[in-house]
N, C-alpha and C. Protein backbone atom coordinates (compact mmCIF):
# COMPACT_ATOMS: atom_id res chain seq x y z
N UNK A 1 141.08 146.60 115.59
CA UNK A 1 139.68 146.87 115.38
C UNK A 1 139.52 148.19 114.65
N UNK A 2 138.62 148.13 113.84
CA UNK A 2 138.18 149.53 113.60
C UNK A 2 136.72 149.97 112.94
N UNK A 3 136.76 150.89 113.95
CA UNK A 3 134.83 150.88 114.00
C UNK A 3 134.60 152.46 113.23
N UNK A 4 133.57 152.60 113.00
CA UNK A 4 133.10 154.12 112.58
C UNK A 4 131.73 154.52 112.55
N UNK A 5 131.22 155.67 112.03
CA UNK A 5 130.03 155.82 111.65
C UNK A 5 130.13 156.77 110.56
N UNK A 6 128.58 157.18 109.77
CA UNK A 6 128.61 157.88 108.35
C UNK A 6 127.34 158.54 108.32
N UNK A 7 127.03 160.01 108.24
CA UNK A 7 125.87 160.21 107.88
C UNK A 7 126.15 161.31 106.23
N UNK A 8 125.11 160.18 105.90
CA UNK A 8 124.76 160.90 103.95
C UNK A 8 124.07 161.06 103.40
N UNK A 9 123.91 162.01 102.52
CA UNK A 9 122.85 162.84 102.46
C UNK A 9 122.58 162.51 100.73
N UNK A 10 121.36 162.20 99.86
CA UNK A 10 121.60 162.38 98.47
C UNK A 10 121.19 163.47 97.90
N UNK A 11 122.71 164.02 96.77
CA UNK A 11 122.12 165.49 96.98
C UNK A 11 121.21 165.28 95.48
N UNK A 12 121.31 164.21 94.57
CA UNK A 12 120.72 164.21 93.14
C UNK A 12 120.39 162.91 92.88
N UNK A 13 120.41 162.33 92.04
CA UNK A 13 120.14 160.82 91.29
C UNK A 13 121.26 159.94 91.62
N UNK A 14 122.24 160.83 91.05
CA UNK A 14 123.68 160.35 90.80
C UNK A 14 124.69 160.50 92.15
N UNK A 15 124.71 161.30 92.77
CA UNK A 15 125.50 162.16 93.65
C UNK A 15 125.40 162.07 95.57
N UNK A 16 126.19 161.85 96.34
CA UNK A 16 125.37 161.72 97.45
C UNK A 16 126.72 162.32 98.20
N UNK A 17 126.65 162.78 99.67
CA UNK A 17 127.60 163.36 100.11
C UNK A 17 127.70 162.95 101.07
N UNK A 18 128.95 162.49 102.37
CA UNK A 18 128.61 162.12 103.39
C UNK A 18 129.79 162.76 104.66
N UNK A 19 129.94 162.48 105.65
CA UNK A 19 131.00 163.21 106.62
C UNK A 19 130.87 161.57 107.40
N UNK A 20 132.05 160.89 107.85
CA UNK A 20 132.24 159.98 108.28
C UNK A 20 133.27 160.12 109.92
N UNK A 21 133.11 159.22 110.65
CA UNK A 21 134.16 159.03 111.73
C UNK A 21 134.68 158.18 111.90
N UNK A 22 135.70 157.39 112.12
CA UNK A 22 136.33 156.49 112.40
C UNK A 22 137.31 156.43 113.55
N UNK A 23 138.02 155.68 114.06
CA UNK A 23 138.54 154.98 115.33
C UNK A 23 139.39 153.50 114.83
N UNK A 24 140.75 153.43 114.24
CA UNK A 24 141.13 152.16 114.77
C UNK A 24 142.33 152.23 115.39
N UNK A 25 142.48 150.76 115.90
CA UNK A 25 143.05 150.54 117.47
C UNK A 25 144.08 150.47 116.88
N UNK A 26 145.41 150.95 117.85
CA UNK A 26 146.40 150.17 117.45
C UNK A 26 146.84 148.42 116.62
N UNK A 27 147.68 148.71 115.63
CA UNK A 27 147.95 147.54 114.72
C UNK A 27 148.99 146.56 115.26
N UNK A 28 150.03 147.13 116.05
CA UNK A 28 151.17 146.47 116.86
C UNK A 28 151.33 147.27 118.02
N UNK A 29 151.95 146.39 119.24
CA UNK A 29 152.53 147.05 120.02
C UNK A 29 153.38 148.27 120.08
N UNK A 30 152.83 149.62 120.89
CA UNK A 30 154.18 150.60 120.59
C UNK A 30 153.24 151.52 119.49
N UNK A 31 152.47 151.29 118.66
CA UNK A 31 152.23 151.85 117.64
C UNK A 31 151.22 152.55 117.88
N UNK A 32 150.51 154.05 116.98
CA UNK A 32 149.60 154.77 118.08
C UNK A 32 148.44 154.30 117.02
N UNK A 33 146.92 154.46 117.87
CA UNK A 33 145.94 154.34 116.96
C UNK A 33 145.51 155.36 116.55
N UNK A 34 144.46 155.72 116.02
CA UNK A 34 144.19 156.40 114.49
C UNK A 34 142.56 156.79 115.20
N UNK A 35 142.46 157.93 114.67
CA UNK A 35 141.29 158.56 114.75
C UNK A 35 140.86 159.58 113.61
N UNK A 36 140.24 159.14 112.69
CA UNK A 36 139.99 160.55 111.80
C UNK A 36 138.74 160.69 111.24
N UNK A 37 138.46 162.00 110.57
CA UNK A 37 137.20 162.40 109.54
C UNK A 37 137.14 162.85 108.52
N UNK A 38 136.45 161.94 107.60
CA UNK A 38 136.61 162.30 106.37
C UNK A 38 134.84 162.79 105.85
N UNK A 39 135.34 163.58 104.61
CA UNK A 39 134.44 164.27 103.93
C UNK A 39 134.59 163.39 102.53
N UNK A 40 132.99 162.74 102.23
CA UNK A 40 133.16 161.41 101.39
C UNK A 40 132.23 161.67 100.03
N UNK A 41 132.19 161.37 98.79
CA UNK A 41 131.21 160.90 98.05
C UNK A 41 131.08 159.97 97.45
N UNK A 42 130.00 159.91 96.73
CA UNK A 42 129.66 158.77 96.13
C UNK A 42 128.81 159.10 94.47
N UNK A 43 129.57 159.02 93.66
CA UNK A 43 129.23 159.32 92.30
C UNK A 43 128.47 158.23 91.74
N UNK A 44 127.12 158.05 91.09
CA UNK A 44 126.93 156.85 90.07
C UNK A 44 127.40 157.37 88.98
N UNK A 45 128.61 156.41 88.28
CA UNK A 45 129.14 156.46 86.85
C UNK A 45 127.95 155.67 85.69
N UNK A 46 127.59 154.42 86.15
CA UNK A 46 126.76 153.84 85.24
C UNK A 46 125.29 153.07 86.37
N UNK A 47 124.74 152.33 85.85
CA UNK A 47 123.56 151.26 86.16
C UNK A 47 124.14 150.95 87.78
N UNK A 48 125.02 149.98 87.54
CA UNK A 48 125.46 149.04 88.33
C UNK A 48 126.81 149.79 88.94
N UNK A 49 127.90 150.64 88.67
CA UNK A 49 129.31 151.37 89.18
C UNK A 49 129.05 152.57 89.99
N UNK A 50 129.35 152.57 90.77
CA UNK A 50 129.81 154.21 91.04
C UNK A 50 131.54 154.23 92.07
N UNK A 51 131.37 155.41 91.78
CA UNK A 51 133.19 156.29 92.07
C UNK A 51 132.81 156.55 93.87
N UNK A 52 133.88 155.95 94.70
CA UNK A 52 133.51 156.48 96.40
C UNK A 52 134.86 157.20 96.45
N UNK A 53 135.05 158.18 96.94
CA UNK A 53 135.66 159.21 97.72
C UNK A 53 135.96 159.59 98.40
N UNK A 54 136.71 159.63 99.43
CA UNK A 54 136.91 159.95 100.66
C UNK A 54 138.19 160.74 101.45
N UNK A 55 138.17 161.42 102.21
CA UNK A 55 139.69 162.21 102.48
C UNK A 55 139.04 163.34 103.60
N UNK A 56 140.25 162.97 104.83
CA UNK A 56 140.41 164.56 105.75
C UNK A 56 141.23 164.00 106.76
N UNK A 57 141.36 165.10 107.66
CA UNK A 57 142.58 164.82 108.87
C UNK A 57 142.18 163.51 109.98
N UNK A 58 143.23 163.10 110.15
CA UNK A 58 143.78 162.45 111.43
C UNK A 58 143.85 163.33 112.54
N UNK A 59 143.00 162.68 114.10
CA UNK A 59 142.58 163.72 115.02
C UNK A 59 143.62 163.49 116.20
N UNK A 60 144.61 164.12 116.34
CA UNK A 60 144.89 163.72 117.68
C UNK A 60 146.29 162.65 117.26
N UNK A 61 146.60 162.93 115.92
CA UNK A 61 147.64 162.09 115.48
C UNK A 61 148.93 162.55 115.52
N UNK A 62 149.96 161.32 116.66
CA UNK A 62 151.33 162.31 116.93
C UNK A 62 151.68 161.48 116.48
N UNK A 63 152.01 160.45 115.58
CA UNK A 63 153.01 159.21 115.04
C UNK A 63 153.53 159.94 114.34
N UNK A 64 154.85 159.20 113.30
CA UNK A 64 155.24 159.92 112.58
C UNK A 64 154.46 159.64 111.12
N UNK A 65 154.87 160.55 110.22
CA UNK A 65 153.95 160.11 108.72
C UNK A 65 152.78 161.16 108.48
N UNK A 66 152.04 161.13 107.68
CA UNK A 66 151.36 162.02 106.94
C UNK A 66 149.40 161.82 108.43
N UNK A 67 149.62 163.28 108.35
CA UNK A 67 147.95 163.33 109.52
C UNK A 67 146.65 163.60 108.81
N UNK A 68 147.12 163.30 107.43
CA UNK A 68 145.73 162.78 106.41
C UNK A 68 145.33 161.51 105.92
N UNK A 69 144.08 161.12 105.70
CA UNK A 69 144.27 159.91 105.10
C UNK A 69 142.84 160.29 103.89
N UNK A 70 143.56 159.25 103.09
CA UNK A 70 142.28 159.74 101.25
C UNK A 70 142.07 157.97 100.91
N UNK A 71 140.99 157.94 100.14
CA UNK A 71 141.19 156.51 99.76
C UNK A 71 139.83 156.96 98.55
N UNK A 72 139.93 156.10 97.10
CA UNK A 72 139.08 155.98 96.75
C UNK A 72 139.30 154.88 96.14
N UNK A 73 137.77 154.25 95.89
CA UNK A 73 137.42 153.13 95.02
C UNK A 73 136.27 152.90 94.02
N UNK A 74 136.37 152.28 93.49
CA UNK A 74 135.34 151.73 92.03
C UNK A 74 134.05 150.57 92.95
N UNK A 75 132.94 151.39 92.90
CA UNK A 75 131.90 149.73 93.75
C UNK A 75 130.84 149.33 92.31
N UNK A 76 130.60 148.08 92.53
CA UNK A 76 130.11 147.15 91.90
C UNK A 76 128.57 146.70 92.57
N UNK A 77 127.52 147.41 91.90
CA UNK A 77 126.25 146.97 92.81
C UNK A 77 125.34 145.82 92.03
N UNK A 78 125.68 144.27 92.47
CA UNK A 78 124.77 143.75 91.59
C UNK A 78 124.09 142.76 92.53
């Protein structure tokens, strides 16, 4: 499972900023789950595109591997 919440703010036309939380559960047995917060945006590139953003620490994360997580993507609003 993995649940979260997001509050965002628009700072212009184009531009919006947000701070997010998340929570997911363990994926397999043995394996630890995931808790983190990221600091997010959201760019409009054109009409219909904009650029999402996202990245910050893992809370409370003893697994092994990296205690950040980043992700961005291209959205499509039609």
């Amino acid at each position: 499972w993995l649940d979260g919440a997001v509050l965002q703010r628009t700072i212009t036309d184009r531009l919006s900023l947000g701070l997010e939380a998340y929570h997911q559960t363990s994926a397999a047995t043995g394996s630890p789950a995931l808790t983190g917060i990221n600091l997010g945006l959201t760019y409009k590139l054109f009409d219909h595109w904009s650029l999402l953003a996202a990245g910050g620490p893992l809370i409370g994360h003893t697994g092994p591997g990296a205690s950040y997580s980043f992700y961005a993507s291209l959205k499509a609003d039609y």
